[in-house]
N, C-alpha and C. Protein backbone atom coordinates (compact mmCIF):
# COMPACT_ATOMS: atom_id res chain seq x y z
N UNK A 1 24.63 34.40 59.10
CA UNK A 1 25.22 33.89 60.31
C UNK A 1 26.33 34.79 60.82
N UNK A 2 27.11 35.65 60.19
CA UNK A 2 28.40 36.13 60.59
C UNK A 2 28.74 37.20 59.55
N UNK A 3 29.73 38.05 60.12
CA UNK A 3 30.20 39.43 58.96
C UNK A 3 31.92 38.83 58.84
N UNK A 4 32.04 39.32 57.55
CA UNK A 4 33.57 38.61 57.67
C UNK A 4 34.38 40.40 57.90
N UNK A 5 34.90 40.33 58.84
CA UNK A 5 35.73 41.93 58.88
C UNK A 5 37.01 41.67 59.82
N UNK A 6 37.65 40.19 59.86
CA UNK A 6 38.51 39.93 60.83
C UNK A 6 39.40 39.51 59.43
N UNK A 7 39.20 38.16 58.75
CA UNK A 7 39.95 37.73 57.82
C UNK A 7 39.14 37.43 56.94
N UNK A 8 39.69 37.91 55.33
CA UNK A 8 38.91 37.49 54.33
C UNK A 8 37.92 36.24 54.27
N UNK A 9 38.63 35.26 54.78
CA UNK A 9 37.93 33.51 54.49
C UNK A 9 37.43 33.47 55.88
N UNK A 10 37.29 34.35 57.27
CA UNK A 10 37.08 33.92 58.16
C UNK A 10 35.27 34.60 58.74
N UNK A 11 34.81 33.62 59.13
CA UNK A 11 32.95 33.80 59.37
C UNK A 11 33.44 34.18 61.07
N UNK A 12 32.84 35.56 61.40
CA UNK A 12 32.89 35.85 62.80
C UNK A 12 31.19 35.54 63.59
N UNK A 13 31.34 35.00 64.55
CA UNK A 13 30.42 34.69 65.88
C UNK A 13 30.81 34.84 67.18
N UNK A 14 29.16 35.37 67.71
CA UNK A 14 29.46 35.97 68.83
C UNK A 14 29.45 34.87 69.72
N UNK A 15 29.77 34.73 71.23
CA UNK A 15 29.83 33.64 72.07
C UNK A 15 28.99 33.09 72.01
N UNK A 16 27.50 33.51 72.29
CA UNK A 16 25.82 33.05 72.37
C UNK A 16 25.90 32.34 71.27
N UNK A 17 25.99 32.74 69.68
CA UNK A 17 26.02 32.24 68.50
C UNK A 17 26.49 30.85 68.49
N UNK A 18 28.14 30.95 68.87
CA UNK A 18 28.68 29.62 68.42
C UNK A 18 28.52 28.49 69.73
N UNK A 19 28.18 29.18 70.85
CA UNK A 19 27.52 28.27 71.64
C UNK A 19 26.37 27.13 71.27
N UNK A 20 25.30 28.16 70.89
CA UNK A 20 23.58 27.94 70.33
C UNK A 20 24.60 27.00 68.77
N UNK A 21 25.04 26.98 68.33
CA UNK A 21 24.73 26.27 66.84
C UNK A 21 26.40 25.62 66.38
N UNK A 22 27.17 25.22 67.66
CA UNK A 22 28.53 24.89 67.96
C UNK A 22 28.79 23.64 66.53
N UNK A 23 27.53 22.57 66.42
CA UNK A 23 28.05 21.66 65.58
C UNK A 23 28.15 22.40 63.89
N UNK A 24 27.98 23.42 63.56
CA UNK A 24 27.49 23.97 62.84
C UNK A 24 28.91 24.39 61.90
N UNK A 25 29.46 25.51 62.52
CA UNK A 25 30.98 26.01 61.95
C UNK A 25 31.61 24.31 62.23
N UNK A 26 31.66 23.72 62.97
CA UNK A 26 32.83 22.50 63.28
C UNK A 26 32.28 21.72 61.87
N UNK A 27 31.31 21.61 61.64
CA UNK A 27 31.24 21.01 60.05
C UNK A 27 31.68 21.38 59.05
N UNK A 28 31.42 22.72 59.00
CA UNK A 28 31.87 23.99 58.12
C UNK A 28 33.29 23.87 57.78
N UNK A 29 33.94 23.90 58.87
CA UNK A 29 35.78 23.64 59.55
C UNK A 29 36.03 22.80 58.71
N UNK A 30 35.39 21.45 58.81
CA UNK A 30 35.76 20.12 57.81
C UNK A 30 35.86 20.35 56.04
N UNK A 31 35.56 21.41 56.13
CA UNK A 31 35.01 21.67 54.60
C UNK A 31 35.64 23.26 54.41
N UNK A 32 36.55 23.61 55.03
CA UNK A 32 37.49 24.57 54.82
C UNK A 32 37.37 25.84 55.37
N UNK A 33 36.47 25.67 56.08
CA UNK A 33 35.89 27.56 56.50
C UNK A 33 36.91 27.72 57.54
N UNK A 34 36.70 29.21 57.84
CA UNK A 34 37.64 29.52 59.18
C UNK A 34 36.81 30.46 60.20
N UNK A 35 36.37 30.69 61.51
CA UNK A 35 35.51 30.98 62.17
C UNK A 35 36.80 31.72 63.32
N UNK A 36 35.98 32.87 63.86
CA UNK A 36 36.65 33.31 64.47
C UNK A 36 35.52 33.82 65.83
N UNK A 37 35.99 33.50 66.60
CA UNK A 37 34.34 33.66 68.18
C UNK A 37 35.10 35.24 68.90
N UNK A 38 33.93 36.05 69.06
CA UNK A 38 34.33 37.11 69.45
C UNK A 38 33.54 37.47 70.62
N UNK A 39 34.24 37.99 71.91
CA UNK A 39 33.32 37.88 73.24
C UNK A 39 33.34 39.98 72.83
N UNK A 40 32.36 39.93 73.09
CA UNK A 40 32.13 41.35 73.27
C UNK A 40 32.75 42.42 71.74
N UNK A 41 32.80 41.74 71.02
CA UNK A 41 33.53 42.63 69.99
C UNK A 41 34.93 42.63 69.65
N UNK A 42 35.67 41.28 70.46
CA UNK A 42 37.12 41.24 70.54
C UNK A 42 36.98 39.99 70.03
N UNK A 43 37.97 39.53 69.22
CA UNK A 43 38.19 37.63 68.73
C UNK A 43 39.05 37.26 70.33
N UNK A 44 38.44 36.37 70.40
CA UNK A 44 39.26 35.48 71.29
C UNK A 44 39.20 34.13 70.71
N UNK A 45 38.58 33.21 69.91
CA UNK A 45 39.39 31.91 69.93
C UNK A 45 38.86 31.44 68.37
N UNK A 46 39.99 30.92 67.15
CA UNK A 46 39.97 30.99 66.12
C UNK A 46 39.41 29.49 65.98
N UNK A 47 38.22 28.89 64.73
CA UNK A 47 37.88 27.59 64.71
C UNK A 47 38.73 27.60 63.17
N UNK A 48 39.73 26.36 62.91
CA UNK A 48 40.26 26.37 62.26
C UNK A 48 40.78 24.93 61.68
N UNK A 49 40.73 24.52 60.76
CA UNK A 49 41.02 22.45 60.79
C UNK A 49 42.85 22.58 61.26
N UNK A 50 43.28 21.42 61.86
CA UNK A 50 44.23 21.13 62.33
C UNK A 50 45.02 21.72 61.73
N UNK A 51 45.30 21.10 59.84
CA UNK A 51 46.36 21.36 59.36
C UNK A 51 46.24 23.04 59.70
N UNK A 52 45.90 24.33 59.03
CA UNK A 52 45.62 25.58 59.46
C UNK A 52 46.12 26.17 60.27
N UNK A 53 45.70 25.43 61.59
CA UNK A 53 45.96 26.10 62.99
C UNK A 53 47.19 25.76 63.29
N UNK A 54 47.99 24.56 62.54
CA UNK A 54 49.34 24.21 62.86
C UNK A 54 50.53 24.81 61.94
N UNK A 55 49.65 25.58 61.37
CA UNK A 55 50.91 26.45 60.12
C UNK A 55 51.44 27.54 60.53
């Protein structure tokens, strides 16, 4: 599904990707993963559980 080369624990997807299979990482999320969506080869928006994203 993804290459990790952003953050060790973090699964990268491309827009199309996490579009096409969105409930997919958000389950993942629940269960500790960290996802990072990349438009064109750049991260733009990190999937991350609350506590995480609020640290």
């Amino acid at each position: 599904m993804t290459d990790k080369t952003h953050h060790p624990d973090s699964h990268v997807l491309g827009v199309a990707e996490a579009k096409r299979r969105f409930s997919e990482p958000i389950d993942r999320v629940g269960e500790g993963e960290q996802f990072i969506v990349a438009r064109h080869g750049k991260p733009e928006v990190a999937l991350a559980s609350p506590s995480e994203a609020l640290t």
